[in-house]
N, C-alpha and C. Protein backbone atom coordinates (compact mmCIF):
# COMPACT_ATOMS: atom_id res chain seq x y z
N UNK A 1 1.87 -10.07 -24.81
CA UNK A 1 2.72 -8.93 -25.04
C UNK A 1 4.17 -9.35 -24.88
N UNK A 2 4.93 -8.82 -25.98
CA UNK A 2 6.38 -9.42 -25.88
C UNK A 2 7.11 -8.29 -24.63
N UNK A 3 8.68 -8.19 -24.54
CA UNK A 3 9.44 -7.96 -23.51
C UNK A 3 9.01 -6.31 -23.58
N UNK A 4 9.43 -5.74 -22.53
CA UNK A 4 9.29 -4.33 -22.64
C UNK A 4 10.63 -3.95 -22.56
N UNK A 5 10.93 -2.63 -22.79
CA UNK A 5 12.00 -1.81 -22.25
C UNK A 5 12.12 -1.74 -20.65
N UNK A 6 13.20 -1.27 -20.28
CA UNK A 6 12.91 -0.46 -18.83
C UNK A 6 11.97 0.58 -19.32
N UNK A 7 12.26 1.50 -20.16
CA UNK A 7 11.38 2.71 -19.97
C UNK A 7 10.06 2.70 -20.36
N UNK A 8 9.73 1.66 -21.17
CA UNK A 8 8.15 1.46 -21.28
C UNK A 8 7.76 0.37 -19.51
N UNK A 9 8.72 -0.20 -19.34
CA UNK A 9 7.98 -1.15 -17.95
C UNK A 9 8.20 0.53 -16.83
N UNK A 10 8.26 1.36 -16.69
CA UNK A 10 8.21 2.10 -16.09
C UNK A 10 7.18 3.35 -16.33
N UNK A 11 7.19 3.24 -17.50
CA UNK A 11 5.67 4.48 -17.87
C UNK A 11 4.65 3.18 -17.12
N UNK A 12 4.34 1.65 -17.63
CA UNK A 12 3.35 1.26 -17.17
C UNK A 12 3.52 1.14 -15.91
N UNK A 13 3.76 0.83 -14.55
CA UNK A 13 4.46 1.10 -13.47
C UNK A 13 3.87 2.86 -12.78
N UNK A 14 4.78 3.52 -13.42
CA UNK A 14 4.06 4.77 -12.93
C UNK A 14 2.42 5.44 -13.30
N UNK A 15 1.87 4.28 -14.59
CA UNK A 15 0.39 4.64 -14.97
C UNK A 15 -0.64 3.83 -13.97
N UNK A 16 0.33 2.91 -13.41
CA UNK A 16 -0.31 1.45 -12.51
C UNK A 16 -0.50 2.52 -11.06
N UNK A 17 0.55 3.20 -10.49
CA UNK A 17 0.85 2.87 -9.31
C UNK A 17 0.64 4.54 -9.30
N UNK A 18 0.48 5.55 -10.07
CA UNK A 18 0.17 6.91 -9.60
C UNK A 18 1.50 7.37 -9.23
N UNK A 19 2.59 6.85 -9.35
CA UNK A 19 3.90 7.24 -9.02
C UNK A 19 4.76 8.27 -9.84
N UNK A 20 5.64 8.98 -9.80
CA UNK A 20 6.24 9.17 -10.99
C UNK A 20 7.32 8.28 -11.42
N UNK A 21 7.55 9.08 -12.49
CA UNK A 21 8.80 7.93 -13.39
C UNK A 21 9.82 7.65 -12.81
N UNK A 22 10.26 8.21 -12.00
CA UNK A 22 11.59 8.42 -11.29
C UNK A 22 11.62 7.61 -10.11
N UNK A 23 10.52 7.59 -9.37
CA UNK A 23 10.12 6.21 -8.63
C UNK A 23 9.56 5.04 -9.09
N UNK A 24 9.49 4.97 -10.04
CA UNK A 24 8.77 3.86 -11.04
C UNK A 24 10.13 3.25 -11.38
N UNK A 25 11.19 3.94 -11.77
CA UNK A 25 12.67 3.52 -12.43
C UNK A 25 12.96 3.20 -10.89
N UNK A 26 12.72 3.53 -10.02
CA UNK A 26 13.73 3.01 -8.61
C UNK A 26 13.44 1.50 -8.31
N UNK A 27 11.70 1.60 -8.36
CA UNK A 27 11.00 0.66 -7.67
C UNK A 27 11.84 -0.79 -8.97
N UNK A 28 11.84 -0.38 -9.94
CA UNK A 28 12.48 -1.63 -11.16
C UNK A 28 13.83 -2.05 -10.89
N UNK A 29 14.83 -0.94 -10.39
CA UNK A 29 16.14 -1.20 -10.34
C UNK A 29 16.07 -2.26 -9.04
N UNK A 30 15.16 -1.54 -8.19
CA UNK A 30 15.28 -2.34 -6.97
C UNK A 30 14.91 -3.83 -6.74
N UNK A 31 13.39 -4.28 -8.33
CA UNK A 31 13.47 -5.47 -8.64
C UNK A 31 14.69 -6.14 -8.69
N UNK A 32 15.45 -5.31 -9.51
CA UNK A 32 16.09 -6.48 -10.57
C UNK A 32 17.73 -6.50 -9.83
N UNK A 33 17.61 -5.75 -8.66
CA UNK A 33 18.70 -6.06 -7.72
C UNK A 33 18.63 -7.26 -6.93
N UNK A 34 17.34 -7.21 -6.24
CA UNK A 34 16.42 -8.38 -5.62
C UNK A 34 16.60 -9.55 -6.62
N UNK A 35 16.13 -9.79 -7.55
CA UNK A 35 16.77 -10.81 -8.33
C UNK A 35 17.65 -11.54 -8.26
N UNK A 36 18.55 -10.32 -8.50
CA UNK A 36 20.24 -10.24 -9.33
C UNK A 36 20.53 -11.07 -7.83
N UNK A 37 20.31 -10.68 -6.64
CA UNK A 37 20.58 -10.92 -5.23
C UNK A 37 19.95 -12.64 -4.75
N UNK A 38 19.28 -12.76 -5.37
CA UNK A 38 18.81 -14.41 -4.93
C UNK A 38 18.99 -15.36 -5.93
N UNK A 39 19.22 -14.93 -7.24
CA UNK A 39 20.01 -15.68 -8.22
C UNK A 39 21.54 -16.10 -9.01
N UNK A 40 22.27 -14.82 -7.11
CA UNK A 40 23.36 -14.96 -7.77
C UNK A 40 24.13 -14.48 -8.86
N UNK A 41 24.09 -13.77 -9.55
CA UNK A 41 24.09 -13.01 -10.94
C UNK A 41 23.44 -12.05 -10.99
N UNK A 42 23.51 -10.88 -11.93
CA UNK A 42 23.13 -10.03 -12.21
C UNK A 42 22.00 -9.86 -13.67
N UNK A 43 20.71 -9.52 -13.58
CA UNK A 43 19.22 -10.09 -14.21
C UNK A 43 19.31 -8.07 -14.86
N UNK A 44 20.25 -7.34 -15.02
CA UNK A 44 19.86 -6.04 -15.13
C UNK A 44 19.78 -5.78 -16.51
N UNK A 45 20.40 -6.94 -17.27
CA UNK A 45 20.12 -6.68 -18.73
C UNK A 45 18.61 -7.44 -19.22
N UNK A 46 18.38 -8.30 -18.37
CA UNK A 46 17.29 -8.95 -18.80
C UNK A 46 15.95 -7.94 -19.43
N UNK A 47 15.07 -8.47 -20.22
CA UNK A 47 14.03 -7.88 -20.55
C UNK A 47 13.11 -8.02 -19.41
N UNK A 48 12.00 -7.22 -19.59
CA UNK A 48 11.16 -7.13 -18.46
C UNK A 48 9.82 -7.60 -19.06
N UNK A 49 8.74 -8.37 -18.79
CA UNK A 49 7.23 -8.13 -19.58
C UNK A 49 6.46 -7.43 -18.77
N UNK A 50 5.06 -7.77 -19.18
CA UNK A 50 3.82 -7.32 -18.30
C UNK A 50 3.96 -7.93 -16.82
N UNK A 51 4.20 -9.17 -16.54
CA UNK A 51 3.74 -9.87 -15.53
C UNK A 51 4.64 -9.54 -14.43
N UNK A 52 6.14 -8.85 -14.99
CA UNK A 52 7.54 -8.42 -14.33
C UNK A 52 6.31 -7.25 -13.38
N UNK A 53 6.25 -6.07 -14.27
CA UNK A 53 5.21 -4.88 -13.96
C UNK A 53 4.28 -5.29 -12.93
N UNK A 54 3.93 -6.13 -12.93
CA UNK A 54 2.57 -6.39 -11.73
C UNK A 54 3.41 -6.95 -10.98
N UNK A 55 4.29 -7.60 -10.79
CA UNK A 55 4.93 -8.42 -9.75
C UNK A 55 5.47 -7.16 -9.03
N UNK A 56 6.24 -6.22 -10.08
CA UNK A 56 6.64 -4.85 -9.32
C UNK A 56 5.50 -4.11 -8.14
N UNK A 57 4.41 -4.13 -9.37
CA UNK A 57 3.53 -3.31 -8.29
C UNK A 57 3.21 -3.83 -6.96
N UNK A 58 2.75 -4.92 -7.19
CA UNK A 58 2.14 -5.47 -5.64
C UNK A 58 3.27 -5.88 -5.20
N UNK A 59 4.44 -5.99 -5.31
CA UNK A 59 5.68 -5.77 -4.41
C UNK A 59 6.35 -4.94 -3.66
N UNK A 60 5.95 -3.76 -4.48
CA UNK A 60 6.54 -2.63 -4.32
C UNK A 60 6.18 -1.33 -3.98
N UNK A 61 4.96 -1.06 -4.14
CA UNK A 61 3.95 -0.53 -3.99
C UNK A 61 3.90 -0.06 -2.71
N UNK A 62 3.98 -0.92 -1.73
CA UNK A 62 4.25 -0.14 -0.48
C UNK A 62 5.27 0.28 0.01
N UNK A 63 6.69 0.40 -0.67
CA UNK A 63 7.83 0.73 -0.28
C UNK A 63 8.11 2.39 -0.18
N UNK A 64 8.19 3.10 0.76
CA UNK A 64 8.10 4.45 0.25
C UNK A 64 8.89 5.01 0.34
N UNK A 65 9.13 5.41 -1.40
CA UNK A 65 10.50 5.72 -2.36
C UNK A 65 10.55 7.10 -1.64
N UNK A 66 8.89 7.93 -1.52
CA UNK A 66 9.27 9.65 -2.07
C UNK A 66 10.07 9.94 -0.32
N UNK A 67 10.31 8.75 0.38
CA UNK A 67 10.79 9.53 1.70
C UNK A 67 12.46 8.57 1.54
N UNK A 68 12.83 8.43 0.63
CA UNK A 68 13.71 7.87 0.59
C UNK A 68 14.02 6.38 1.07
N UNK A 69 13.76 5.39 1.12
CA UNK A 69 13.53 4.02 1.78
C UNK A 69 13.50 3.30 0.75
N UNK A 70 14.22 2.70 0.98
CA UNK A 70 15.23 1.19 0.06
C UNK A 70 14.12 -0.07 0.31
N UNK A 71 14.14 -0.65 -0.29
CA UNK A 71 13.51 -2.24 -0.31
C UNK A 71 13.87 -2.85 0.61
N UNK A 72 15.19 -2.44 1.00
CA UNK A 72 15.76 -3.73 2.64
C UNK A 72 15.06 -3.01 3.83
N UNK A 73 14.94 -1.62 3.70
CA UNK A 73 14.39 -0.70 5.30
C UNK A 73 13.00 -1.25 5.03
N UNK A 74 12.53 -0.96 3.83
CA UNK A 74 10.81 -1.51 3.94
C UNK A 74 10.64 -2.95 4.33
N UNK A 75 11.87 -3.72 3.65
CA UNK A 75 11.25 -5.41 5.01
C UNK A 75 11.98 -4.84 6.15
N UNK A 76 12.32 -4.08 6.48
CA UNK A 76 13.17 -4.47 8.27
C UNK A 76 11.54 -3.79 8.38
N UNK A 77 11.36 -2.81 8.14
CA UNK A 77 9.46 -2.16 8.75
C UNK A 77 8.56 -3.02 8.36
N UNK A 78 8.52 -3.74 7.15
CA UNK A 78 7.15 -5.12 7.01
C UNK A 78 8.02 -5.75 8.64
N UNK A 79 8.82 -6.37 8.63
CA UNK A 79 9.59 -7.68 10.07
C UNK A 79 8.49 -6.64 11.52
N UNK A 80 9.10 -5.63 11.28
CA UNK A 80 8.76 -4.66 12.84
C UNK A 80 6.97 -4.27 12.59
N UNK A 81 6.34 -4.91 11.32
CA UNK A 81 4.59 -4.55 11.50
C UNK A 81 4.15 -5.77 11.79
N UNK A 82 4.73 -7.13 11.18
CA UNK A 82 4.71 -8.04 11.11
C UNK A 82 4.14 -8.51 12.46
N UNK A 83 5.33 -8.46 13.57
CA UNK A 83 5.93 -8.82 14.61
C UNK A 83 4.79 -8.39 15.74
N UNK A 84 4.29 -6.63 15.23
CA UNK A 84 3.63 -6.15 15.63
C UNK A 84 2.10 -7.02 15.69
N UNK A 85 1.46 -7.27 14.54
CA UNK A 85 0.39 -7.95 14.02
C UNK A 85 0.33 -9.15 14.90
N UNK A 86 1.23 -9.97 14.67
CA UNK A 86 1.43 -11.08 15.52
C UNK A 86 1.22 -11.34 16.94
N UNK A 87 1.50 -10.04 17.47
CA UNK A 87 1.59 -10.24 18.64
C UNK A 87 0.14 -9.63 19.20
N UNK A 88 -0.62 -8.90 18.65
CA UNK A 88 -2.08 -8.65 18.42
C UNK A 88 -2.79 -9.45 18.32
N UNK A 89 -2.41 -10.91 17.25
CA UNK A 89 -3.62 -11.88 17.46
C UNK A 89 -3.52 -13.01 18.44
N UNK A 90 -1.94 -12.74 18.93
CA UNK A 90 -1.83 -13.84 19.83
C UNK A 90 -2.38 -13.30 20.92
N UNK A 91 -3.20 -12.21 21.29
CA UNK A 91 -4.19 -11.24 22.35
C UNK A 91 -5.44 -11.16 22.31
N UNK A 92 -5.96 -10.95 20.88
CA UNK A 92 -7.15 -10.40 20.44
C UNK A 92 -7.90 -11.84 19.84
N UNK A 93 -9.25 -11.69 20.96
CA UNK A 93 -10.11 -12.85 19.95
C UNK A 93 -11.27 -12.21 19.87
N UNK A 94 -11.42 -10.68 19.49
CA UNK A 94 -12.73 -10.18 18.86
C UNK A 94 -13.01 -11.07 17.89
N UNK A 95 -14.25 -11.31 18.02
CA UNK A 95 -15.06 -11.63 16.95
C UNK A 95 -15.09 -10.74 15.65
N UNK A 96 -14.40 -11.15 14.19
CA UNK A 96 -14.26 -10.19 12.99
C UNK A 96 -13.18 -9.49 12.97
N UNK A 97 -12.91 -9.37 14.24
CA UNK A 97 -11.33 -8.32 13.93
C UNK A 97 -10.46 -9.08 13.98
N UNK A 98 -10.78 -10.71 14.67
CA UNK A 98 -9.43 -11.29 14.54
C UNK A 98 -8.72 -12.14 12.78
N UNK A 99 -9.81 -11.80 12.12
CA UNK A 99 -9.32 -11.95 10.94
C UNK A 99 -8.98 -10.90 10.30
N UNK A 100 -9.07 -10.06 10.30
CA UNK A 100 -8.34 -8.60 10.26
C UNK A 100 -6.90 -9.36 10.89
N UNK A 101 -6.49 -9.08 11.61
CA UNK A 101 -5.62 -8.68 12.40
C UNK A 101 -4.67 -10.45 11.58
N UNK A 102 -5.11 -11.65 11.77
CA UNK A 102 -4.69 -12.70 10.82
C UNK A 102 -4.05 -12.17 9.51
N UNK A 103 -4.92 -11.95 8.69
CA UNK A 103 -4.62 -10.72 7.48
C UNK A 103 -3.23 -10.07 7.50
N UNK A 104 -3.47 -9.24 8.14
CA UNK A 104 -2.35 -8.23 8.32
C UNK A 104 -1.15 -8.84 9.25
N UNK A 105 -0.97 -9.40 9.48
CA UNK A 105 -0.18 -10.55 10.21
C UNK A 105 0.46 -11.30 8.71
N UNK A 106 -0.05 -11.93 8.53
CA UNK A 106 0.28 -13.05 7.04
C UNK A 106 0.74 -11.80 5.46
N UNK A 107 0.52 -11.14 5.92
CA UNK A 107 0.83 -9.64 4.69
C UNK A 107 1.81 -9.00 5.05
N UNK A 108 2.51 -8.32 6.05
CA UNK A 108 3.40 -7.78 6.44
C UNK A 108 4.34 -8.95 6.46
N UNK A 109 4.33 -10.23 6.94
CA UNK A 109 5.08 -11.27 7.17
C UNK A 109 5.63 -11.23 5.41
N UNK A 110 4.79 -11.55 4.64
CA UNK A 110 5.18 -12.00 3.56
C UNK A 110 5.95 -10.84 3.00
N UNK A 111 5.69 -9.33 3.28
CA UNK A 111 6.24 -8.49 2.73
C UNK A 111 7.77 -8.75 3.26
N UNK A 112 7.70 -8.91 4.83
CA UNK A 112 9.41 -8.82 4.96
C UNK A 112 9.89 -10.02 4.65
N UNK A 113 9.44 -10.92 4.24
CA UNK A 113 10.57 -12.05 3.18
C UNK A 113 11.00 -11.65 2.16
N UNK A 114 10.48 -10.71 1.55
CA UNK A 114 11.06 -10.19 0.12
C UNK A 114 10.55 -10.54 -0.88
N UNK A 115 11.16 -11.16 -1.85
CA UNK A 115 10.60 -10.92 -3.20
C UNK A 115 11.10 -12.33 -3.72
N UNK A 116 10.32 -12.84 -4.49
CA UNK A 116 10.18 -14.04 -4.92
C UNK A 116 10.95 -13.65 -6.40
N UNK A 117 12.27 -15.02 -6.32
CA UNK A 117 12.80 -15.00 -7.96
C UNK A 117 12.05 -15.44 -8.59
N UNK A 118 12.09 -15.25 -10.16
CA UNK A 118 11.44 -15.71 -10.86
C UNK A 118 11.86 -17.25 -11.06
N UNK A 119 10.79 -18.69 -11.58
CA UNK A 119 11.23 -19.70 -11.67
C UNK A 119 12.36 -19.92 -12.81
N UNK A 120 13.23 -20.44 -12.20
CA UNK A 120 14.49 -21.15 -13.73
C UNK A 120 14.19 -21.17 -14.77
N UNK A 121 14.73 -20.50 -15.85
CA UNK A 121 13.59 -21.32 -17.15
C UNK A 121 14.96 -22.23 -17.60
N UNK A 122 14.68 -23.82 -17.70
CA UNK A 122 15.42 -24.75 -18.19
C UNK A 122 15.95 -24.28 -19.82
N UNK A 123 17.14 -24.70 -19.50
CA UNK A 123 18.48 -24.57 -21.16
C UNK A 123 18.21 -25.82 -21.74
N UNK A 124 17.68 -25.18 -22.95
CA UNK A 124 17.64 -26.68 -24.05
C UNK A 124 18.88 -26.82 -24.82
N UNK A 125 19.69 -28.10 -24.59
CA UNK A 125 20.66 -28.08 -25.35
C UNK A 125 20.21 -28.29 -27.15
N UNK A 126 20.99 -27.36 -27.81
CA UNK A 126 20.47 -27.77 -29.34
C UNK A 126 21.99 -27.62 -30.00
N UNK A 127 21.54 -28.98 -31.06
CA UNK A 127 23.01 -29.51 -31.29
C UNK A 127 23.38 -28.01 -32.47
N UNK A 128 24.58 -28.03 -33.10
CA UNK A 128 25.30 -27.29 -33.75
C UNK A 128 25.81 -27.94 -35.35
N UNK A 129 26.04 -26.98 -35.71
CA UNK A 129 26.79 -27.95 -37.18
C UNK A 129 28.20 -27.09 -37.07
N UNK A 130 29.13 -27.50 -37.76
CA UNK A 130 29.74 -27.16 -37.84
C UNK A 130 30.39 -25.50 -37.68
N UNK A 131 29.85 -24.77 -38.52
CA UNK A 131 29.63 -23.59 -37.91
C UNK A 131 29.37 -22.91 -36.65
N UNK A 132 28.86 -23.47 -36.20
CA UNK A 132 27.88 -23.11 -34.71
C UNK A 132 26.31 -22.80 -35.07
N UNK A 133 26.01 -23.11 -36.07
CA UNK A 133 24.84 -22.56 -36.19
C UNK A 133 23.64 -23.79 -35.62
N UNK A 134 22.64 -23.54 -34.58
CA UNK A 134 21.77 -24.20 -34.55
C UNK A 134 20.87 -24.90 -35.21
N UNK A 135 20.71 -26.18 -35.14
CA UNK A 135 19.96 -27.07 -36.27
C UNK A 135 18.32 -27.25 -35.45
């Protein structure tokens, strides 16, 4: 599937995630701030695909828009469940729950690191003719 719109990566988004559109458009802006924020530049014109959409969801998905909460308050609360978790398995050696509790430890952790840029895609230099037109 080629690039989407914002407003089609947001109908799929809100068909994914049971959300409405309006948090579906937050949860995207808030991608592509996150981005814009670890790459230095601003990614807001960029196109979006399918794989953008799923990266949204399971990113984002637990951030909760309808009470108002930004992507940075949801990692300071992943850091403070995290922290929490952690300090549970460094206690708990039930048998079965301590992989539970591992789990949710390694999940909240990863949530409050944030959000992974997408990899570089390398610039091919291609020569010109006179014009500028690519050969």
């Amino acid at each position: 599937m080629g690039p989407l719109t914002r407003g089609e990566a947001a109908e799929q988004l809100a068909a994914a995630t049971g959300r409405e559109p309006e948090i579906a458009s937050a949860m995207i802006r808030d991608y592509l701030d996150d981005t814009s924020e670890q790459l230095g530049f601003s990614v807001h014109r960029w196109g979006l695909d399918a794989g953008d959409v799923e990266e949204i969801r399971r990113g984002y998905e637990w951030v909760d828009y309808e009470r108002g909460e930004t992507a940075a308050q949801a990692r300071t609360r992943a850091a403070e469940y995290a922290q929490g978790w952690t300090e549970i398995a460094a206690t708990d050696d039930s048998p079965g729950y301590s992989g539970h509790v591992d789990r949710q430890a390694a999940l909240w952790t990863e949530r409050a690191r944030g959000f992974e840029a997408p990899a570089e895609v390398p610039v091919v230099e291609q020569e010109a003719d006179a014009e500028g037109w690519s050969r």
